[in-house]
N, C-alpha and C. Protein backbone atom coordinates (compact mmCIF):
# COMPACT_ATOMS: atom_id res chain seq x y z
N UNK A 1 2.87 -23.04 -6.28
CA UNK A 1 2.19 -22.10 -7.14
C UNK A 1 2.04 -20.77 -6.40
N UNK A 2 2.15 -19.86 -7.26
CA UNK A 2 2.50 -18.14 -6.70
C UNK A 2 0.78 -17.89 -6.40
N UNK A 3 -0.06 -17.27 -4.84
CA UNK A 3 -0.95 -16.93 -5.35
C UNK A 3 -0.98 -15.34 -5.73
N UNK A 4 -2.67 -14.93 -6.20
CA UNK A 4 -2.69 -13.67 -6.47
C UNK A 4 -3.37 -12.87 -5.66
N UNK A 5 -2.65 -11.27 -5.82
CA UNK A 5 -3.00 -10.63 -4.48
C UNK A 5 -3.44 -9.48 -5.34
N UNK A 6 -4.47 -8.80 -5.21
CA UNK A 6 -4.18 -7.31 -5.53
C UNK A 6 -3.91 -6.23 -4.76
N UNK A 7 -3.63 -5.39 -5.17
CA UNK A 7 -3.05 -4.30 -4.15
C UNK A 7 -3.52 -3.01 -5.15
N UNK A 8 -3.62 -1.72 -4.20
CA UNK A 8 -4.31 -1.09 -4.69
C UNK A 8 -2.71 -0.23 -5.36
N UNK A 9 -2.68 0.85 -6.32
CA UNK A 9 -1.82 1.41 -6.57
C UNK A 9 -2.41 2.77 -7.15
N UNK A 10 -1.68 3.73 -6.47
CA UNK A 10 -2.27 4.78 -6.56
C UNK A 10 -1.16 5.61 -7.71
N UNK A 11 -1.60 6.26 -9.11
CA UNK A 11 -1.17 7.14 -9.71
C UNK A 11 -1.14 8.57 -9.75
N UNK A 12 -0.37 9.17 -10.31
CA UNK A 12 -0.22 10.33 -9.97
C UNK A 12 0.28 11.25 -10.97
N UNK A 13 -0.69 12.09 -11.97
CA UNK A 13 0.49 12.06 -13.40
C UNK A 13 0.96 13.79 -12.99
N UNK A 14 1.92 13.77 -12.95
CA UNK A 14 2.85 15.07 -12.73
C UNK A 14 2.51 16.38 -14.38
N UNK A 15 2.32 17.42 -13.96
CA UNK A 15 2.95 18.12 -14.69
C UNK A 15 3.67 17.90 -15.89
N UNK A 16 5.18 17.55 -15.55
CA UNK A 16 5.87 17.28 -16.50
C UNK A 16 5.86 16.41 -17.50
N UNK A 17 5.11 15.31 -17.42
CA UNK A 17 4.49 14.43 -18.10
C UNK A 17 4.83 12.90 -16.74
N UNK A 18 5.29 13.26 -15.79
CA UNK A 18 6.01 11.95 -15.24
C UNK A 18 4.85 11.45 -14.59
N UNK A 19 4.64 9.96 -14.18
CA UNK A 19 3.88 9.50 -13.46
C UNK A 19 4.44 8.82 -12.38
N UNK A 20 4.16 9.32 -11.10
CA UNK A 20 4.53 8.41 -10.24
C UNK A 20 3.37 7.57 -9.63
N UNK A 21 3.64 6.19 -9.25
CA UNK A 21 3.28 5.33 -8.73
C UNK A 21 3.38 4.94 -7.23
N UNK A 22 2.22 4.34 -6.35
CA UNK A 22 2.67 4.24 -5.31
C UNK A 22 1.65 3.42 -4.59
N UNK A 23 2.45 2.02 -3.76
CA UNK A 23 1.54 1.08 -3.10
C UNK A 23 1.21 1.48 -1.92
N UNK A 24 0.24 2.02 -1.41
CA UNK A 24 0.35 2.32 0.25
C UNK A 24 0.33 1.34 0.84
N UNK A 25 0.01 0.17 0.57
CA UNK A 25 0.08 -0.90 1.72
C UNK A 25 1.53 -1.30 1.73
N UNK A 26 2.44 -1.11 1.36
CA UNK A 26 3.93 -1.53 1.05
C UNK A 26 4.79 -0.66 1.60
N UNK A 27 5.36 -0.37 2.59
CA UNK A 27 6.42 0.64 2.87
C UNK A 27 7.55 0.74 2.20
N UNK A 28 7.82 2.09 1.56
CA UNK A 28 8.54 2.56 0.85
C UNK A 28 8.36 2.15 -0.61
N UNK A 29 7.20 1.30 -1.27
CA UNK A 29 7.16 1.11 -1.84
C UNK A 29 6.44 2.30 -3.56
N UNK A 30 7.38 2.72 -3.93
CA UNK A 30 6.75 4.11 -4.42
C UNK A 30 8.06 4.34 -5.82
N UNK A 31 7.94 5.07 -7.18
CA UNK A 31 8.44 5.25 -7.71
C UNK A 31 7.88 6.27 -9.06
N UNK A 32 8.94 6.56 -10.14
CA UNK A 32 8.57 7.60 -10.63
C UNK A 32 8.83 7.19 -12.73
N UNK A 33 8.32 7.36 -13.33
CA UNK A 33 8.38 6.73 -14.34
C UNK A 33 7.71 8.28 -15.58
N UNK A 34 8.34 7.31 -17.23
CA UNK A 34 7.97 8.64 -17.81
C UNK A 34 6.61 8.37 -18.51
N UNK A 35 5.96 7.15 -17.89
CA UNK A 35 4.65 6.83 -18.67
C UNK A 35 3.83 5.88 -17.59
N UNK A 36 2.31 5.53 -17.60
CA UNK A 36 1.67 4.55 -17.14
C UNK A 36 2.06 3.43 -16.82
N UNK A 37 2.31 2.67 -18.27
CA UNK A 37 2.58 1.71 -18.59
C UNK A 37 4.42 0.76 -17.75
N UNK A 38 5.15 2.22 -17.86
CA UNK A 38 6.32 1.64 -17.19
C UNK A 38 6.48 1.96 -15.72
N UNK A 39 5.71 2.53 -15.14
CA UNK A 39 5.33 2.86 -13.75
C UNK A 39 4.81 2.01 -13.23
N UNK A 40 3.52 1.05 -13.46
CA UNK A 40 3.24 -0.55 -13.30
C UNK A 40 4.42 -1.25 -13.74
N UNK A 41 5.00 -1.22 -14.44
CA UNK A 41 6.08 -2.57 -14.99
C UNK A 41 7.16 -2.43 -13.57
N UNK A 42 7.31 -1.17 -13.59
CA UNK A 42 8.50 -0.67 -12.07
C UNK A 42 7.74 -0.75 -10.93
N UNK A 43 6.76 -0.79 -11.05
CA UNK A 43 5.78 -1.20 -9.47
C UNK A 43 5.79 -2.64 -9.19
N UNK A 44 4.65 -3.33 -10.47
CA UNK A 44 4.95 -4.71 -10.28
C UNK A 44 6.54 -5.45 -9.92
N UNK A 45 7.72 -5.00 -10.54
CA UNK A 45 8.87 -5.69 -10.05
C UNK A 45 9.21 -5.04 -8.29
N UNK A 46 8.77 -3.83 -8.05
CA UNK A 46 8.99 -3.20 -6.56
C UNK A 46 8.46 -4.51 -5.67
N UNK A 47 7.03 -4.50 -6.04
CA UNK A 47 6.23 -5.57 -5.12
C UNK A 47 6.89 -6.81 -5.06
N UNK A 48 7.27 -7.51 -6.12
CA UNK A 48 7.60 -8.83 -6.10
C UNK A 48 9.04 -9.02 -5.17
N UNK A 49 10.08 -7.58 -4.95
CA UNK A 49 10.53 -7.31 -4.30
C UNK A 49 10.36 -7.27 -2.77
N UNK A 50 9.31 -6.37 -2.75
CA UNK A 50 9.30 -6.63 -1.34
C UNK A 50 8.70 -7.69 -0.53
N UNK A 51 7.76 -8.51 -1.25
CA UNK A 51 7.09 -9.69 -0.80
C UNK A 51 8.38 -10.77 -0.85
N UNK A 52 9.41 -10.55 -1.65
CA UNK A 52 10.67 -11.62 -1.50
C UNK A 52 11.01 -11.34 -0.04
N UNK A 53 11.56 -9.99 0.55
CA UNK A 53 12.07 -9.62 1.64
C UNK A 53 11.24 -9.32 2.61
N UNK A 54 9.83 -9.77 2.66
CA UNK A 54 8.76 -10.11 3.48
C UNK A 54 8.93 -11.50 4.20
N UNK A 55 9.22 -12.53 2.94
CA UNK A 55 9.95 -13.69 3.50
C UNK A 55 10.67 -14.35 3.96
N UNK A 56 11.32 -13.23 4.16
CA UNK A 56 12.96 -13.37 4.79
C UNK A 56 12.80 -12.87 5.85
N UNK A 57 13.01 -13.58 7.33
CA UNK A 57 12.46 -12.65 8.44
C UNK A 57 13.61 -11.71 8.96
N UNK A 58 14.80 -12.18 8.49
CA UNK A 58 16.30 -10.87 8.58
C UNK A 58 15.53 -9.69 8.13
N UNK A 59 14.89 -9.58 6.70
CA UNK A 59 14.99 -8.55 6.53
C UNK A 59 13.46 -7.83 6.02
N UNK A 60 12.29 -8.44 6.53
CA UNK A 60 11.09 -8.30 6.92
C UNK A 60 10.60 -7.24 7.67
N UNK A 61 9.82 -6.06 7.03
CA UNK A 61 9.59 -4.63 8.02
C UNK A 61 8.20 -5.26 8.77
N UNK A 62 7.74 -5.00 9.63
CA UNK A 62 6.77 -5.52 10.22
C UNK A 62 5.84 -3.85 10.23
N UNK A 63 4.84 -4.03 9.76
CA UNK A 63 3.81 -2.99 9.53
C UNK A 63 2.24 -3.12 9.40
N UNK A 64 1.42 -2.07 9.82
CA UNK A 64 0.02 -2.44 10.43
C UNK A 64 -0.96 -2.03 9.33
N UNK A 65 -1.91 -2.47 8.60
CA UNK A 65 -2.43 -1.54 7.70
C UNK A 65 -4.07 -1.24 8.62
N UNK A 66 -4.56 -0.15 8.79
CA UNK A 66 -5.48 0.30 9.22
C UNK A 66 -5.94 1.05 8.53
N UNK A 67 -7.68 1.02 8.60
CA UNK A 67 -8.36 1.63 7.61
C UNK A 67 -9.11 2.88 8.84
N UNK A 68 -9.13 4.36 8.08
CA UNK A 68 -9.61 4.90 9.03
C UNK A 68 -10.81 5.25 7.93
N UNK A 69 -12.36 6.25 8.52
CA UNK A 69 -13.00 6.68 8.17
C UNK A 69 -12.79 8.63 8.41
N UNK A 70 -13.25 9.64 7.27
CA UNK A 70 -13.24 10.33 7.55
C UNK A 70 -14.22 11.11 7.14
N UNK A 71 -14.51 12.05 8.45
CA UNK A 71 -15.85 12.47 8.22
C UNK A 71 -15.53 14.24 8.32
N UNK A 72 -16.12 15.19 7.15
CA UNK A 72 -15.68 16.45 7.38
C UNK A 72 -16.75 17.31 8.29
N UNK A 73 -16.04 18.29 8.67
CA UNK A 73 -16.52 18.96 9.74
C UNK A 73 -17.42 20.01 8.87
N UNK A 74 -18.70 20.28 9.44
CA UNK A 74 -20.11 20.99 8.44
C UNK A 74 -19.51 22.71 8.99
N UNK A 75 -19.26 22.88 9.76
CA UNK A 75 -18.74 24.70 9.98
C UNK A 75 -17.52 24.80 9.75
N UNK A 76 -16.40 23.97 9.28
CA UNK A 76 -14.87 24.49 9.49
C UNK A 76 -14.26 24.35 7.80
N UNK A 77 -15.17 24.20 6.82
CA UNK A 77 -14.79 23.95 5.54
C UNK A 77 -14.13 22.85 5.21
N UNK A 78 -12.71 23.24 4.31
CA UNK A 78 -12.20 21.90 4.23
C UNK A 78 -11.19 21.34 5.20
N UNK A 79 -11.47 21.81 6.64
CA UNK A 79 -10.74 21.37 7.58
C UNK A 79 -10.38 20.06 7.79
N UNK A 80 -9.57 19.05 8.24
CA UNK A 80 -9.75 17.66 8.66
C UNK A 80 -8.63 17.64 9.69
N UNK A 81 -9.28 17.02 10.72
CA UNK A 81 -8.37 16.95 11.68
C UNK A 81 -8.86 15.23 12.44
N UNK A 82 -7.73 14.89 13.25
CA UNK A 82 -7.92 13.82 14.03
C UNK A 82 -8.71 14.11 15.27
N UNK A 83 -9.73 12.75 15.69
CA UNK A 83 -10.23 13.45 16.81
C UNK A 83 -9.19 12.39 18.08
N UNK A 84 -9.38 13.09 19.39
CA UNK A 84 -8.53 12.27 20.41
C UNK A 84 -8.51 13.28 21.21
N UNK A 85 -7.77 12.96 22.61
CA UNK A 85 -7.81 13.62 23.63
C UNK A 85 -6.67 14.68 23.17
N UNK A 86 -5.64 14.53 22.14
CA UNK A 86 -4.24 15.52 21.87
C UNK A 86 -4.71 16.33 20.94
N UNK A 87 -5.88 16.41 20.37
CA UNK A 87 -6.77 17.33 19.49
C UNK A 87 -7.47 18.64 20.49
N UNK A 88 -7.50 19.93 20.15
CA UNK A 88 -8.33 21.06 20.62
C UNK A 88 -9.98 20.42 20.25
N UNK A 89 -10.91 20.61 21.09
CA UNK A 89 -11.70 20.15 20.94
C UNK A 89 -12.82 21.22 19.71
N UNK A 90 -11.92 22.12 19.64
CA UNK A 90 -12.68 23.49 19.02
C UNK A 90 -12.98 22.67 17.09
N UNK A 91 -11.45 21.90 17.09
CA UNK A 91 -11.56 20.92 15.67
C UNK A 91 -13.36 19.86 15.87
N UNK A 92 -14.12 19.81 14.82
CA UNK A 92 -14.83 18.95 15.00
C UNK A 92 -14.73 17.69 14.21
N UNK A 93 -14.09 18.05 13.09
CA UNK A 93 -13.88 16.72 12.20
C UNK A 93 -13.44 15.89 12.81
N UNK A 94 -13.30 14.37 12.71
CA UNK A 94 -12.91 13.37 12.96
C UNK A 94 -12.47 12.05 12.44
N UNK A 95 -12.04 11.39 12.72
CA UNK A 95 -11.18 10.01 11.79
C UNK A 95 -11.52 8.70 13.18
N UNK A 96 -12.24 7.96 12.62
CA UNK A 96 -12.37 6.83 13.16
C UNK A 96 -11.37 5.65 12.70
N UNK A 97 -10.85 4.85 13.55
CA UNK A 97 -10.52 3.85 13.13
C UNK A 97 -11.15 2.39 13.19
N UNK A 98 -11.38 1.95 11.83
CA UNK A 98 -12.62 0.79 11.98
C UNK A 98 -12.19 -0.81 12.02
């Protein structure tokens, strides 16, 4: 028996009327459609896709999902930057990883 997973999927309705779709937890998993409705129908078959070739360890991408936090900086507007030692320290915003 198949179980169930959800995954988040992020929309995006274009201008032109197009909607694209896109799993961030899925690499490369992303596409472009002329409605809602067939943008999930082309997502859902993407996923079932790549969870096939998840199982297959030939051809299995190996990838990390990390959740960061981000916190904006109160003097620099809508600045956002990473904090770390390869950051100017003059940036104050920061991104934790939790």
């Amino acid at each position: 028996m198949d179980s169930l997973c959800n995954l988040p999927i992020f929309l995006r309705f274009e201008d032109d009327g197009t909607v694209v779709a896109i799993c961030p937890l899925l690499p490369d998993c992303q596409c472009e459609a002329r409605s809602r409705a067939e943008a999930l129908c082309m997502m859902q078959k993407l996923i079932q896709q790549a969870t096939k070739a998840a199982a297959d360890p030939q051809k299995a991408q190996k990838y990390e999902v990390v959740y960061l936090a981000v916190t904006r900086s109160s003097d620099s507007g809508n600045n956002f930057s990473v904090s770390g030692s390869r950051r100017p320290k003059a940036e104050r915003a920061r991104i934790e990883i939790l």
